[in-house]
C-alpha atoms as a PDB file:
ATOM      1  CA  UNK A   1       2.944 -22.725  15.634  1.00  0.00           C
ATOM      2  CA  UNK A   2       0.528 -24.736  17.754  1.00  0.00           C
ATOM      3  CA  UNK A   3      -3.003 -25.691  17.893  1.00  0.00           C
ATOM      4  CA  UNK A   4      -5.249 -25.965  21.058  1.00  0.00           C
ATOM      5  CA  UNK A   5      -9.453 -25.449  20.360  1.00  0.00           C
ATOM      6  CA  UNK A   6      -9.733 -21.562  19.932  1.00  0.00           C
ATOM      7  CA  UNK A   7      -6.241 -20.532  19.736  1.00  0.00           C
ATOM      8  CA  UNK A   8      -3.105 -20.250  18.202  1.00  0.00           C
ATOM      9  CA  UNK A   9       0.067 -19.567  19.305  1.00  0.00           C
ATOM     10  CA  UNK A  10       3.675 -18.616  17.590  1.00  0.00           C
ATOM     11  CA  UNK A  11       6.988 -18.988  18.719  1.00  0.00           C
ATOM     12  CA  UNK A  12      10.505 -18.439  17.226  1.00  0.00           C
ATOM     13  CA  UNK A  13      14.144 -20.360  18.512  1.00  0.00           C
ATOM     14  CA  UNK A  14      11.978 -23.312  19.714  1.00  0.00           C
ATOM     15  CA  UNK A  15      10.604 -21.968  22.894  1.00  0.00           C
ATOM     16  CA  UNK A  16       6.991 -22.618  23.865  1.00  0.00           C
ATOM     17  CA  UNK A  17       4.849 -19.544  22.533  1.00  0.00           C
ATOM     18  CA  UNK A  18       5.942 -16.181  22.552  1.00  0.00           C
ATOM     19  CA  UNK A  19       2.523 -14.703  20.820  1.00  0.00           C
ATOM     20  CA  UNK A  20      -1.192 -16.404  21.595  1.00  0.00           C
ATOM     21  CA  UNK A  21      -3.799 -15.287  20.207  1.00  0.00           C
ATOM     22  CA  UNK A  22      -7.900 -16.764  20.812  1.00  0.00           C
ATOM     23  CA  UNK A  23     -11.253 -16.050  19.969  1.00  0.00           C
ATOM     24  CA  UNK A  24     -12.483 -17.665  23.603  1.00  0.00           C
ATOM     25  CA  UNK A  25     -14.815 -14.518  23.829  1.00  0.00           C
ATOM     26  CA  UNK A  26     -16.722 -15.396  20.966  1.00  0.00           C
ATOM     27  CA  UNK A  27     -15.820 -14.820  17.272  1.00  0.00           C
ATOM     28  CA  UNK A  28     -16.754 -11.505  16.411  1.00  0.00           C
ATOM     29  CA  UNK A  29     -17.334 -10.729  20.143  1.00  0.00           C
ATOM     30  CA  UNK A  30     -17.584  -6.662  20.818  1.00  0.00           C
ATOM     31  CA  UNK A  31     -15.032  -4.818  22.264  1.00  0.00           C
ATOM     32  CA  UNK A  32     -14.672  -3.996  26.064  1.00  0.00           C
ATOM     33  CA  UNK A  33     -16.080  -1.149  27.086  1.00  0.00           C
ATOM     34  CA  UNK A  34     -14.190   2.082  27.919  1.00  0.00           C
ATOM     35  CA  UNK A  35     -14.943   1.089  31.928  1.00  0.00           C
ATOM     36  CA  UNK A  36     -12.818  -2.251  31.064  1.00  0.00           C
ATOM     37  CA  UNK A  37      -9.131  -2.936  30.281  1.00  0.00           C
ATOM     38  CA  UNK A  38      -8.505  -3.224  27.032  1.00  0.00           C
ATOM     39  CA  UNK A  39      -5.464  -3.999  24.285  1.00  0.00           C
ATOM     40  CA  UNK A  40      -5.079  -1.364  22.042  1.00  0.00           C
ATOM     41  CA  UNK A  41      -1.188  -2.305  20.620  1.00  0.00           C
ATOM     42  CA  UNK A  42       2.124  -4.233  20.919  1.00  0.00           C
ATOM     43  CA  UNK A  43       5.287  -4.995  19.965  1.00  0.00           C
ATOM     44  CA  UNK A  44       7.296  -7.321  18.090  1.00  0.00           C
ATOM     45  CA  UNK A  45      10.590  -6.974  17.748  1.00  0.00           C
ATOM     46  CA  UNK A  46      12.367  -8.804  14.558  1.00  0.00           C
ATOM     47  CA  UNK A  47      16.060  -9.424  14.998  1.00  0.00           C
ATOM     48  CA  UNK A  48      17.230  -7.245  12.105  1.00  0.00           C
ATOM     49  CA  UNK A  49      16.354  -4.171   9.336  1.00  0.00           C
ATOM     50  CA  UNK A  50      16.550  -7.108   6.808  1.00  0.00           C
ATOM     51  CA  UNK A  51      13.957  -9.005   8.234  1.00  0.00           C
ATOM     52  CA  UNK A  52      11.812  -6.254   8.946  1.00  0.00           C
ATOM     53  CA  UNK A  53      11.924  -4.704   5.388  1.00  0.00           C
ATOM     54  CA  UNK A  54      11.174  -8.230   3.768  1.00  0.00           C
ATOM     55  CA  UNK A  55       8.111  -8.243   5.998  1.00  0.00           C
ATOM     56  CA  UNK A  56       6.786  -5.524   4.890  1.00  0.00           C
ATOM     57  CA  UNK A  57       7.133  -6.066   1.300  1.00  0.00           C
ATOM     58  CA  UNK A  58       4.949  -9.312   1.986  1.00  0.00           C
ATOM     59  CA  UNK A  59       2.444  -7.198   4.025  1.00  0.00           C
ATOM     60  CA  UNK A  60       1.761  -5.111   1.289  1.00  0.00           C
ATOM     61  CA  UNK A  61       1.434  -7.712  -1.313  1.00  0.00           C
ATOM     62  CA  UNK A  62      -1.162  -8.829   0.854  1.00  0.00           C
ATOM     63  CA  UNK A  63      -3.103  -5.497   0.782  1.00  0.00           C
ATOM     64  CA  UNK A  64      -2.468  -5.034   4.319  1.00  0.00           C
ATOM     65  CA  UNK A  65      -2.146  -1.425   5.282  1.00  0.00           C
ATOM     66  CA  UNK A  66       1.322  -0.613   6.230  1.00  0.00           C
ATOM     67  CA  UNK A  67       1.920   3.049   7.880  1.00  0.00           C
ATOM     68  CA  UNK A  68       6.009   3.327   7.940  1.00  0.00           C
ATOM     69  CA  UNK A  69       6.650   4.231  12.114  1.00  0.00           C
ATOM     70  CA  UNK A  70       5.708   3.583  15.134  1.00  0.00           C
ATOM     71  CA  UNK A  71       2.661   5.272  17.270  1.00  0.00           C
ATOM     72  CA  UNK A  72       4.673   4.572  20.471  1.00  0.00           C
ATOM     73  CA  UNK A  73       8.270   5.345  19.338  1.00  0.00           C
ATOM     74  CA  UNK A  74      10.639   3.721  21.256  1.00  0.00           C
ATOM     75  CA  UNK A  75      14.424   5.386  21.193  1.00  0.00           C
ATOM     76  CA  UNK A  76      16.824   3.414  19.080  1.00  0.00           C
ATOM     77  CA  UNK A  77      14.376   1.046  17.541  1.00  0.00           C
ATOM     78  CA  UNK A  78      12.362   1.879  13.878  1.00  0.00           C
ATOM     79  CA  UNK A  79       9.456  -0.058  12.556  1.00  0.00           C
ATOM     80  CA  UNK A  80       6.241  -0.322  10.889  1.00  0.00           C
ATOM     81  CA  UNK A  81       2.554   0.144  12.454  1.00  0.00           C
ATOM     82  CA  UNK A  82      -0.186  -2.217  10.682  1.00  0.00           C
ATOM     83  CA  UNK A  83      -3.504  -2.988  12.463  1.00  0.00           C
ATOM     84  CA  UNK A  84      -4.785  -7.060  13.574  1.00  0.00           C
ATOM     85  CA  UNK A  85      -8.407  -7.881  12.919  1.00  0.00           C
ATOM     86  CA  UNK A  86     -10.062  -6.210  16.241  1.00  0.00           C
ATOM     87  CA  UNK A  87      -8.131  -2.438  15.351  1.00  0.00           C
ATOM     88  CA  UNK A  88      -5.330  -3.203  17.655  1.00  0.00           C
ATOM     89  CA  UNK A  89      -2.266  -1.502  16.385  1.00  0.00           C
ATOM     90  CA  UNK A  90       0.855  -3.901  16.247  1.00  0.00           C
ATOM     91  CA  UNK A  91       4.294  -2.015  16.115  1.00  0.00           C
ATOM     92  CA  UNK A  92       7.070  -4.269  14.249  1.00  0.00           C
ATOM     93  CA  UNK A  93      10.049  -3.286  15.299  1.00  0.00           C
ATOM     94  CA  UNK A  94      13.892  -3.959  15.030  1.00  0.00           C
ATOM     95  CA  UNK A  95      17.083  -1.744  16.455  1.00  0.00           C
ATOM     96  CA  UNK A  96      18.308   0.679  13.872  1.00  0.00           C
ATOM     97  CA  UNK A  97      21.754   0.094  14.458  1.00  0.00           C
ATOM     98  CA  UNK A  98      21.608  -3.498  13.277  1.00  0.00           C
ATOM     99  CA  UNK A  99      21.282  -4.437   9.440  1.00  0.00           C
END
């Protein structure tokens, strides 16, 4: 993880930043309006059904709603659907061949 003013952003395997995230439009700016583009989920995708299951026991620990699927489902991959601070669903995924 590294620090700039405003933002973070997360990496895995050593490369730069794969995630960012900011608060440059203010914190606890409004949403865009319907007329504008907006963010409304993504994906991660964890290397492995072991990794994803220990994630979500640590989700829910920390009384973070968990709903088991995906609202986008994507063919050969499972996952989890939990919600980041602005109501933007984030889909954790990993293939569900690999364990």
């Amino acid at each position: 993880m590294r620090e700039y003013p405003g933002a973070l952003f997360f990496s895995s395997g050593g490369y730069h930043h794969h995630i960012g995230v900011n608060v440059w439009a203010g914190i606890n700016a409004p949403p865009p309006s319907r007329e504008h583009v907006q963010l409304r989920s993504f994906s991660i995708i964890l290397p492995n059904l072991d990794l994803l299951d220990n994630l979500t026991v640590k989700l829910k620990e920390k009384g973070i709603k968990v709903m088991e699927g995906l609202i986008n489902p994507i063919k050969g991959y499972v996952g989890i659907t939990v919600q980041d601070f602005d109501g933007n669903n984030v889909e954790i995924v990993t293939t569900s061949k690999v364990k």
